[in-house]
PDB file of N, CA and C in Angstrom:
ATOM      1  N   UNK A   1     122.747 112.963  55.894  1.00  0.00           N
ATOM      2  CA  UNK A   1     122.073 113.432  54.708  1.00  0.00           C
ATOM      3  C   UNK A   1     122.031 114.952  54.632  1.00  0.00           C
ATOM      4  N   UNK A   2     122.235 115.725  55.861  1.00  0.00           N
ATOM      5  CA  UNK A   2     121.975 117.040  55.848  1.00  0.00           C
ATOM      6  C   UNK A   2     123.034 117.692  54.927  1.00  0.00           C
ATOM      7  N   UNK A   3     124.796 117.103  55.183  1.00  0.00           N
ATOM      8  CA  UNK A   3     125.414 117.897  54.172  1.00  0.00           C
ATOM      9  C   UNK A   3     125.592 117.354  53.258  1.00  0.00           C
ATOM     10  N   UNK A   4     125.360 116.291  52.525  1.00  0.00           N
ATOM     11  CA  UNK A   4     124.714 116.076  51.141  1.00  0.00           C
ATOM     12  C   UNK A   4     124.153 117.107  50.531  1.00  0.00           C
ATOM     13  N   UNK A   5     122.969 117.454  51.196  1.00  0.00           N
ATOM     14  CA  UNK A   5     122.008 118.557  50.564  1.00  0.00           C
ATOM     15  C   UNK A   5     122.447 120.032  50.886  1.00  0.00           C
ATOM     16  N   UNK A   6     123.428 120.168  51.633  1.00  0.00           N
ATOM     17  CA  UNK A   6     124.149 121.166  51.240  1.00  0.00           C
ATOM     18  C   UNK A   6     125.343 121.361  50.506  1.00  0.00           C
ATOM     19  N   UNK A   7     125.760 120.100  49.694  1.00  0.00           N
ATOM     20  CA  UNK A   7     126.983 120.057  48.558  1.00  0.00           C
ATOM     21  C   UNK A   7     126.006 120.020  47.325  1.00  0.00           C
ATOM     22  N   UNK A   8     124.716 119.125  47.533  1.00  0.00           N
ATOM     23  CA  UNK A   8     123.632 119.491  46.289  1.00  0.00           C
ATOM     24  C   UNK A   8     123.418 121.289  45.521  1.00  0.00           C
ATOM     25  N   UNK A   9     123.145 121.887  46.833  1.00  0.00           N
ATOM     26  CA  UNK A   9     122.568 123.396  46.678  1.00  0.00           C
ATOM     27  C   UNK A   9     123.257 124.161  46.217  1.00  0.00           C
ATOM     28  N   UNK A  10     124.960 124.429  46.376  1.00  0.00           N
ATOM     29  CA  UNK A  10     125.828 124.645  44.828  1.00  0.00           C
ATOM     30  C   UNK A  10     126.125 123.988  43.750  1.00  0.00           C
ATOM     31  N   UNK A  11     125.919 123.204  43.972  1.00  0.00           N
ATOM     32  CA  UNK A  11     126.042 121.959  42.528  1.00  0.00           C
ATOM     33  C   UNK A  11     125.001 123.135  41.444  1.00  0.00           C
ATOM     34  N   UNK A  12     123.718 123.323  41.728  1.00  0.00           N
ATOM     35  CA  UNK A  12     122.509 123.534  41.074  1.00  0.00           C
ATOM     36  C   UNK A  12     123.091 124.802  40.865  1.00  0.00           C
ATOM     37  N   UNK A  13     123.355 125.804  41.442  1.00  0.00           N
ATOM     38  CA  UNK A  13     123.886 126.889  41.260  1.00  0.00           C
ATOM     39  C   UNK A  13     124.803 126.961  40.056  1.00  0.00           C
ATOM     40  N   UNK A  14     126.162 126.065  40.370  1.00  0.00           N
ATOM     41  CA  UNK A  14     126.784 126.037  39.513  1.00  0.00           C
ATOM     42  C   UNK A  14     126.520 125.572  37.878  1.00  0.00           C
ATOM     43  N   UNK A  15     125.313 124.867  37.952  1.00  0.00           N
ATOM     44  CA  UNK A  15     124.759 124.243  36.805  1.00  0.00           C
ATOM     45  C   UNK A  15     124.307 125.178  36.213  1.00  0.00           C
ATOM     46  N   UNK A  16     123.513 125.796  36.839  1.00  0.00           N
ATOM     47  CA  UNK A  16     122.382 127.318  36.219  1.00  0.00           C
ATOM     48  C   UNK A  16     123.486 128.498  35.426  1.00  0.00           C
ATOM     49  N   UNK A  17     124.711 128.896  36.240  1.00  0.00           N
ATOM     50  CA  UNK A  17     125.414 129.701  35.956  1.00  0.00           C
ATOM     51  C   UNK A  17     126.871 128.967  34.149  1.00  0.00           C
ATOM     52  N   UNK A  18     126.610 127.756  34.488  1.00  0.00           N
ATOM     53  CA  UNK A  18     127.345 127.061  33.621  1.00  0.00           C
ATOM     54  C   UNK A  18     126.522 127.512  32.307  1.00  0.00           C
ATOM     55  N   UNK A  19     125.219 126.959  32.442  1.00  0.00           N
ATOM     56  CA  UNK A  19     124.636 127.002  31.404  1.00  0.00           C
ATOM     57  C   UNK A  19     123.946 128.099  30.666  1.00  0.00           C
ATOM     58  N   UNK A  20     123.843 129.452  31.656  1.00  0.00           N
ATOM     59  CA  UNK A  20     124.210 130.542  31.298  1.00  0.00           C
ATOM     60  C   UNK A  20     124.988 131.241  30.193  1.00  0.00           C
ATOM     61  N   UNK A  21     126.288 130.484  30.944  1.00  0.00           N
ATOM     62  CA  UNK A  21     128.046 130.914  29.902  1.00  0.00           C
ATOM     63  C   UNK A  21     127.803 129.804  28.818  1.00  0.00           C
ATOM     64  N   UNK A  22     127.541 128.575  28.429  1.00  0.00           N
ATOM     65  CA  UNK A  22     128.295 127.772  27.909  1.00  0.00           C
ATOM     66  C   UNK A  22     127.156 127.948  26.316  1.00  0.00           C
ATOM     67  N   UNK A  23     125.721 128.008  26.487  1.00  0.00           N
ATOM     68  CA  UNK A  23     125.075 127.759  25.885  1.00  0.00           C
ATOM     69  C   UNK A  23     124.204 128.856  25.199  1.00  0.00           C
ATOM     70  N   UNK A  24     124.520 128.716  23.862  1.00  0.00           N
ATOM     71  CA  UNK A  24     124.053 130.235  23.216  1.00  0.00           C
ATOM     72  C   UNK A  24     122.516 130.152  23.006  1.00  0.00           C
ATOM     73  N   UNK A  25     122.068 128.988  22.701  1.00  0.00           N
ATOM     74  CA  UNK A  25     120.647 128.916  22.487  1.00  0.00           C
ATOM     75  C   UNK A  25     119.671 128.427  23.414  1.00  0.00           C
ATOM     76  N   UNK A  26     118.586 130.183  23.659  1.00  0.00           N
ATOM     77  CA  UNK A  26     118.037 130.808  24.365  1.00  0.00           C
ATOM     78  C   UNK A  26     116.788 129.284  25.288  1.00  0.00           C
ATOM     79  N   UNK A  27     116.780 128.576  24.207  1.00  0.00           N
ATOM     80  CA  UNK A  27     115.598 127.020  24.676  1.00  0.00           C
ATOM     81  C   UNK A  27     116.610 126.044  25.701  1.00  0.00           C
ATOM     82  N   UNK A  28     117.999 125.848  24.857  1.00  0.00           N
ATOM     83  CA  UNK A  28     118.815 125.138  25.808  1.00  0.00           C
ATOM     84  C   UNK A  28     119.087 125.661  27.382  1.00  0.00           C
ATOM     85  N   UNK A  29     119.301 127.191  27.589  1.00  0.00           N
ATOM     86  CA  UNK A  29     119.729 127.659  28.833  1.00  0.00           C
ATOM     87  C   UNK A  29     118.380 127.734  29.155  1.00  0.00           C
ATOM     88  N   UNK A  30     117.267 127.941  28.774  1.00  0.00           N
ATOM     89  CA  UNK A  30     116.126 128.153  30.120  1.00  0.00           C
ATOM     90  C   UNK A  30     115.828 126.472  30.402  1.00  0.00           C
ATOM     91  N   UNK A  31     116.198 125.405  29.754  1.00  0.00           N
ATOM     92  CA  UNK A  31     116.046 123.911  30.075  1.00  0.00           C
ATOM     93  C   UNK A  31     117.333 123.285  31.358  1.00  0.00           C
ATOM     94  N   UNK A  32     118.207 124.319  31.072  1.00  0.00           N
ATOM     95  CA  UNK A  32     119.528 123.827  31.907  1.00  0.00           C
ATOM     96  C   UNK A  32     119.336 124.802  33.306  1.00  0.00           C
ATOM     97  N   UNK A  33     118.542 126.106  32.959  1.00  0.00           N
ATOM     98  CA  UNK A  33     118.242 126.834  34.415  1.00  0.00           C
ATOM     99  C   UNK A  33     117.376 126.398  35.446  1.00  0.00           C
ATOM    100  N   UNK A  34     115.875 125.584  34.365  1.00  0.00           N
ATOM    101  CA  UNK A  34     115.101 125.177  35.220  1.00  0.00           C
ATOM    102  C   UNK A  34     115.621 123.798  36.265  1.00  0.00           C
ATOM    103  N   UNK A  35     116.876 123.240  34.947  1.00  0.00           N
ATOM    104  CA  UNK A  35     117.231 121.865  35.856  1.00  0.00           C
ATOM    105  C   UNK A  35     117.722 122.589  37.128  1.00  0.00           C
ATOM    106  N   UNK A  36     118.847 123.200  36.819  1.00  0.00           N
ATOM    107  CA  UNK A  36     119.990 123.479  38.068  1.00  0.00           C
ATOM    108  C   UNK A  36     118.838 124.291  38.908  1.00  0.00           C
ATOM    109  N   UNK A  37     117.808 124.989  38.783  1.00  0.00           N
ATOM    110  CA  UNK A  37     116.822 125.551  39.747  1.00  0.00           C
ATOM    111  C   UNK A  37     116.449 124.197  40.906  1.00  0.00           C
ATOM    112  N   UNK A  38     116.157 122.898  39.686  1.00  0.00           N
ATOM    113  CA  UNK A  38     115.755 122.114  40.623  1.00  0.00           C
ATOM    114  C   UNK A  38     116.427 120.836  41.272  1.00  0.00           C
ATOM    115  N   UNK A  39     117.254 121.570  40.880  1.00  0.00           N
ATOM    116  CA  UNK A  39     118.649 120.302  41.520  1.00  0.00           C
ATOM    117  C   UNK A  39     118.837 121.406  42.877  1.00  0.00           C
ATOM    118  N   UNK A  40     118.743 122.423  43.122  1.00  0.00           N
ATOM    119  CA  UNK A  40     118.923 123.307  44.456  1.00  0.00           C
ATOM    120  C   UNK A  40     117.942 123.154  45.260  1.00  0.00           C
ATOM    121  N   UNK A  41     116.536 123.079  44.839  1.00  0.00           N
ATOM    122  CA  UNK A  41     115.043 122.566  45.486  1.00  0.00           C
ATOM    123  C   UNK A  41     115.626 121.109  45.922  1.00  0.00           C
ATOM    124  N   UNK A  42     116.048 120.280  45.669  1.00  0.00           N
ATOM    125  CA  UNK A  42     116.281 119.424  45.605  1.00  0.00           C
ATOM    126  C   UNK A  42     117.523 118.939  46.677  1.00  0.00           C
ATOM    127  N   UNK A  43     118.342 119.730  47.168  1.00  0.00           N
ATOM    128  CA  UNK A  43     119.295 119.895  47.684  1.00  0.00           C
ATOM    129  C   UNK A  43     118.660 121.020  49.385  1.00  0.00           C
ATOM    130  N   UNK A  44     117.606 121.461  48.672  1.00  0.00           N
ATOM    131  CA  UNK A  44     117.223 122.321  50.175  1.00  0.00           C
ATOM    132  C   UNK A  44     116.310 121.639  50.560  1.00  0.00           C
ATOM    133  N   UNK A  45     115.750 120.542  49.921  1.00  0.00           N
ATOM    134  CA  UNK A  45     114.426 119.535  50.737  1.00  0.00           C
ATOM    135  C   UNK A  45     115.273 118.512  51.474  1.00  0.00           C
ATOM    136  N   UNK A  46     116.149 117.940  50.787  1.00  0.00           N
ATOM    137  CA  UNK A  46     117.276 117.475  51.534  1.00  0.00           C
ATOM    138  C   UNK A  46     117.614 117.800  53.241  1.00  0.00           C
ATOM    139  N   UNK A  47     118.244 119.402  52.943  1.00  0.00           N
ATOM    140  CA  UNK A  47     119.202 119.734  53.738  1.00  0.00           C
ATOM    141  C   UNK A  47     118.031 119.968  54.903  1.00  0.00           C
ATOM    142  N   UNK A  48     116.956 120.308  54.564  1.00  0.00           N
ATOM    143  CA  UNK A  48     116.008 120.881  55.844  1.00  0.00           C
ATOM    144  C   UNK A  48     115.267 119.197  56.399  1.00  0.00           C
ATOM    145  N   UNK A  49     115.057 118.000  55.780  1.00  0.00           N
ATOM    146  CA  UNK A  49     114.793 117.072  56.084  1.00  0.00           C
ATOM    147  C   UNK A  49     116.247 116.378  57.084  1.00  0.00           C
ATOM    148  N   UNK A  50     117.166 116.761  56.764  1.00  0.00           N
ATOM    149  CA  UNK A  50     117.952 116.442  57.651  1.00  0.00           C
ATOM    150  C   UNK A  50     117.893 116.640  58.812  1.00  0.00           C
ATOM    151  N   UNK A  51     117.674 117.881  58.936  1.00  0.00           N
ATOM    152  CA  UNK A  51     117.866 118.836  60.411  1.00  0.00           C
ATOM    153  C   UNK A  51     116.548 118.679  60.960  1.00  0.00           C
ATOM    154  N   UNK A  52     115.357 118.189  60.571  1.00  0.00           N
ATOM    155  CA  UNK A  52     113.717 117.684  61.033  1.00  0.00           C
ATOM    156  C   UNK A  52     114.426 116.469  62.260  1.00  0.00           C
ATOM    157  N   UNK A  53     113.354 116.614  63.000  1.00  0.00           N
ATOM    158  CA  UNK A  53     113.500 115.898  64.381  1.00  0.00           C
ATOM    159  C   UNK A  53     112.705 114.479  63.717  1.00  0.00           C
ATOM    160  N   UNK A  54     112.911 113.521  63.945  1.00  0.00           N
ATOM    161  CA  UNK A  54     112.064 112.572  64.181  1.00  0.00           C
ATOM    162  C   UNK A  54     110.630 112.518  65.253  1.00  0.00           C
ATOM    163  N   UNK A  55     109.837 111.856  64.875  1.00  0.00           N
ATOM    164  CA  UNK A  55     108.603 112.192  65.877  1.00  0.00           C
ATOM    165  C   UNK A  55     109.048 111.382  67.021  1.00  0.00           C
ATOM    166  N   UNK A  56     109.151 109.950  66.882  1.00  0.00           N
ATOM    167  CA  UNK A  56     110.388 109.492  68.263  1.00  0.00           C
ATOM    168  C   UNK A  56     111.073 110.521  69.131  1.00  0.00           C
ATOM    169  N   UNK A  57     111.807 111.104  68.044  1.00  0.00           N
ATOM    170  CA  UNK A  57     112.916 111.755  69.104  1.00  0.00           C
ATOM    171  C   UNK A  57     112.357 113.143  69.895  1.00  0.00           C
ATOM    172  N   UNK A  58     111.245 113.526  69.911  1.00  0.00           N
ATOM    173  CA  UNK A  58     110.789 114.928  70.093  1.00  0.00           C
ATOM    174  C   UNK A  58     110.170 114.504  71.946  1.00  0.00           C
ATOM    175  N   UNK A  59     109.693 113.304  72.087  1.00  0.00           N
ATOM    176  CA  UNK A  59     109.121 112.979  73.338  1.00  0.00           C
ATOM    177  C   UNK A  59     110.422 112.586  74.407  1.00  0.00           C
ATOM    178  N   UNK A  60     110.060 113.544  75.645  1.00  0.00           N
ATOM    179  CA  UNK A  60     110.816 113.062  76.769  1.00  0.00           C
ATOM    180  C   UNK A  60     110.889 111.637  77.185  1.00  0.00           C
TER     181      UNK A  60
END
């Protein structure tokens, strides 16, 4: 799951910057920034839940 959520975290990037270029009206791009903002949140809760230890696995 960890690099999942690190193929997520440019995805969102790329979304934000798409919708930047593609979309002239000012309501549409701050609706397509906040998505791709949270498609990257989304991709870094991911990527850091990956790399979390299990409570199992932390005991000798």
């Amino acid at each position: 799951m960890k690099y999942a959520g690190l193929l997520v975290m440019p995805t969102g990037f790329f979304l934000t910057l798409a919708a930047l270029v593609l979309f002239v009206d000012p309501g549409k791009q701050a609706a397509f920034v906040v998505c791709g903002v949270l498609v990257e949140a989304l991709g870094l809760a991911v990527a850091v839940r990956g790399h979390m230890l299990n409570r199992g696995d932390a005991r000798p």
